[in-house]
PDB file of N, CA and C in Angstrom:
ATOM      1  N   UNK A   1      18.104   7.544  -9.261  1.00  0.00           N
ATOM      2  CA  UNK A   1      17.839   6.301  -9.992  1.00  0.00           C
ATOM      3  C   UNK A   1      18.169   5.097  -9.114  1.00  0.00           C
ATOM      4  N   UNK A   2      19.163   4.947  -7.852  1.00  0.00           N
ATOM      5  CA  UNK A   2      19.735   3.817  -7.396  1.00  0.00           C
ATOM      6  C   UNK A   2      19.115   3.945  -6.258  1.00  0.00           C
ATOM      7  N   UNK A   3      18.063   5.032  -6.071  1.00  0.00           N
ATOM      8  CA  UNK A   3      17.034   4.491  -4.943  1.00  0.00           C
ATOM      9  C   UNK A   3      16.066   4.392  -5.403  1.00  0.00           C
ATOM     10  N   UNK A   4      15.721   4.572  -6.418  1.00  0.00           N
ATOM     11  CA  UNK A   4      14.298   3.543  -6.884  1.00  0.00           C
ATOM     12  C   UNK A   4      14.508   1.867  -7.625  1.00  0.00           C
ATOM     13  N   UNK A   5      15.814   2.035  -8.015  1.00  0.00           N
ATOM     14  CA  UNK A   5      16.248   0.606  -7.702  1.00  0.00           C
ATOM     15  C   UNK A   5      16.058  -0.287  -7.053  1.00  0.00           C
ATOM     16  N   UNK A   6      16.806   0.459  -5.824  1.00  0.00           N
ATOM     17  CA  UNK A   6      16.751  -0.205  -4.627  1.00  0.00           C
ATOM     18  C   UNK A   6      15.648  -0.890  -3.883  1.00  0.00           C
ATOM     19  N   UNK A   7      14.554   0.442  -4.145  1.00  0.00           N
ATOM     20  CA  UNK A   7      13.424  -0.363  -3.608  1.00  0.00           C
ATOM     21  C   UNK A   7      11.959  -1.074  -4.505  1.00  0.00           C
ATOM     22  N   UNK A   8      12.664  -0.867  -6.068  1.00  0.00           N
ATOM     23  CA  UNK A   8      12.289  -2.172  -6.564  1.00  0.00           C
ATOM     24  C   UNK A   8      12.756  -3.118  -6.366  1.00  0.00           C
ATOM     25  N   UNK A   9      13.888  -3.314  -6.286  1.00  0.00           N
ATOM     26  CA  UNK A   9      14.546  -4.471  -5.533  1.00  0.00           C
ATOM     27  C   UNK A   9      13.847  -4.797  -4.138  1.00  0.00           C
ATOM     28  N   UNK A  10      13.756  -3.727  -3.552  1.00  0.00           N
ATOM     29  CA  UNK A  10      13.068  -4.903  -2.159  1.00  0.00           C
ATOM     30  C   UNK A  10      11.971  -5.374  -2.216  1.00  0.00           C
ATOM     31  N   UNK A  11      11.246  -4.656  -2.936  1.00  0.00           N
ATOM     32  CA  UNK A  11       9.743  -5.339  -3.392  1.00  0.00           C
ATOM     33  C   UNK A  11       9.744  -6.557  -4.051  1.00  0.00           C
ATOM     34  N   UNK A  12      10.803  -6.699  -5.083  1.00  0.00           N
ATOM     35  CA  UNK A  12      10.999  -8.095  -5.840  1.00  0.00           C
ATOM     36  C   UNK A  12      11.509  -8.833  -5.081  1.00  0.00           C
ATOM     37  N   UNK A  13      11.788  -8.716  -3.880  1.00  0.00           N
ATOM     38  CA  UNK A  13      12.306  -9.703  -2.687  1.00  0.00           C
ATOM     39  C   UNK A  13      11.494 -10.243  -2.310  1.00  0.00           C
ATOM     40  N   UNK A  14      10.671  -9.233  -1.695  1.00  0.00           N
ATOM     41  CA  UNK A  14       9.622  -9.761  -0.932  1.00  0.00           C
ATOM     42  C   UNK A  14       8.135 -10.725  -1.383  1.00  0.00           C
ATOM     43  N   UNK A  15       7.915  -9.820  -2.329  1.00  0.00           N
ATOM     44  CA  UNK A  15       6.773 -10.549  -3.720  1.00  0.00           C
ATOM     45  C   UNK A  15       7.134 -12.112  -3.899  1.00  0.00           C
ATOM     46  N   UNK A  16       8.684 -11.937  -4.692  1.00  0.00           N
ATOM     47  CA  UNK A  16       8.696 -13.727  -5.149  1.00  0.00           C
ATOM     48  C   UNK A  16      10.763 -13.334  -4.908  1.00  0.00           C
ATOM     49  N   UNK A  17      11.196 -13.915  -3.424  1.00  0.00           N
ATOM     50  CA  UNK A  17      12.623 -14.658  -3.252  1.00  0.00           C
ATOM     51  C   UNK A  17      13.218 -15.019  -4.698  1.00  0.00           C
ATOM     52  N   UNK A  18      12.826 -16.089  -4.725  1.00  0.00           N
ATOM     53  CA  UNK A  18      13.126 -16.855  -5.872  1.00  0.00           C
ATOM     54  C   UNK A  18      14.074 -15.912  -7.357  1.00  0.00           C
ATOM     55  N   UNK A  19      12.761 -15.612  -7.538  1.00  0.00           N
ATOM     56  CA  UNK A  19      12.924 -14.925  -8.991  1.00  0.00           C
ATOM     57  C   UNK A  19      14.184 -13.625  -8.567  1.00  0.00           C
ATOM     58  N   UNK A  20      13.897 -13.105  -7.488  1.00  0.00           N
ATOM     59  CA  UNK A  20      14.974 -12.099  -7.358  1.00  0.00           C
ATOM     60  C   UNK A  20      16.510 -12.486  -6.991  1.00  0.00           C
ATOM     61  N   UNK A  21      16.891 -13.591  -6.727  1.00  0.00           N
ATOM     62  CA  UNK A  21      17.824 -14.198  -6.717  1.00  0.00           C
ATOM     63  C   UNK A  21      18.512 -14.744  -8.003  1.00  0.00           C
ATOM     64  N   UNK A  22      17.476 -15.228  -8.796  1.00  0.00           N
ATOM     65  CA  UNK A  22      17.828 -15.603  -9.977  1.00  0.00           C
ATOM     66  C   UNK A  22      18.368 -14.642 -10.841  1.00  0.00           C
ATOM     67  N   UNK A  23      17.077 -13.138 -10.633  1.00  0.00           N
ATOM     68  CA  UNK A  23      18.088 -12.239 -11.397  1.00  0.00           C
ATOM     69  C   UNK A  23      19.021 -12.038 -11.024  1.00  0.00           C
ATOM     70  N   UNK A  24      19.410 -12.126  -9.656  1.00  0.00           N
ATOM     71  CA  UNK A  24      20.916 -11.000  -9.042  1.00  0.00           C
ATOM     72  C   UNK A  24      21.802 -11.984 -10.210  1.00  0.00           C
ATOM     73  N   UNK A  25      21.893 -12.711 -10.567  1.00  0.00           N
ATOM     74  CA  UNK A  25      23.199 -13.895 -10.450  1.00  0.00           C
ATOM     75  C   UNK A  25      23.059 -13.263 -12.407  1.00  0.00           C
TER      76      UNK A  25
END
């Protein structure tokens, strides 16, 4: 599960910064 996380997470990085920052917080 915490590696498909993970690399939804990098995809939501890369797609839109922004928004993935906003979620981390």
């Amino acid at each position: 599960m915490s590696a498909i996380t993970a690399i939804l997470n990098n995809i939501a990085e890369h797609s839109m910064p922004a928004v993935a920052s906003q979620t981390r917080l």
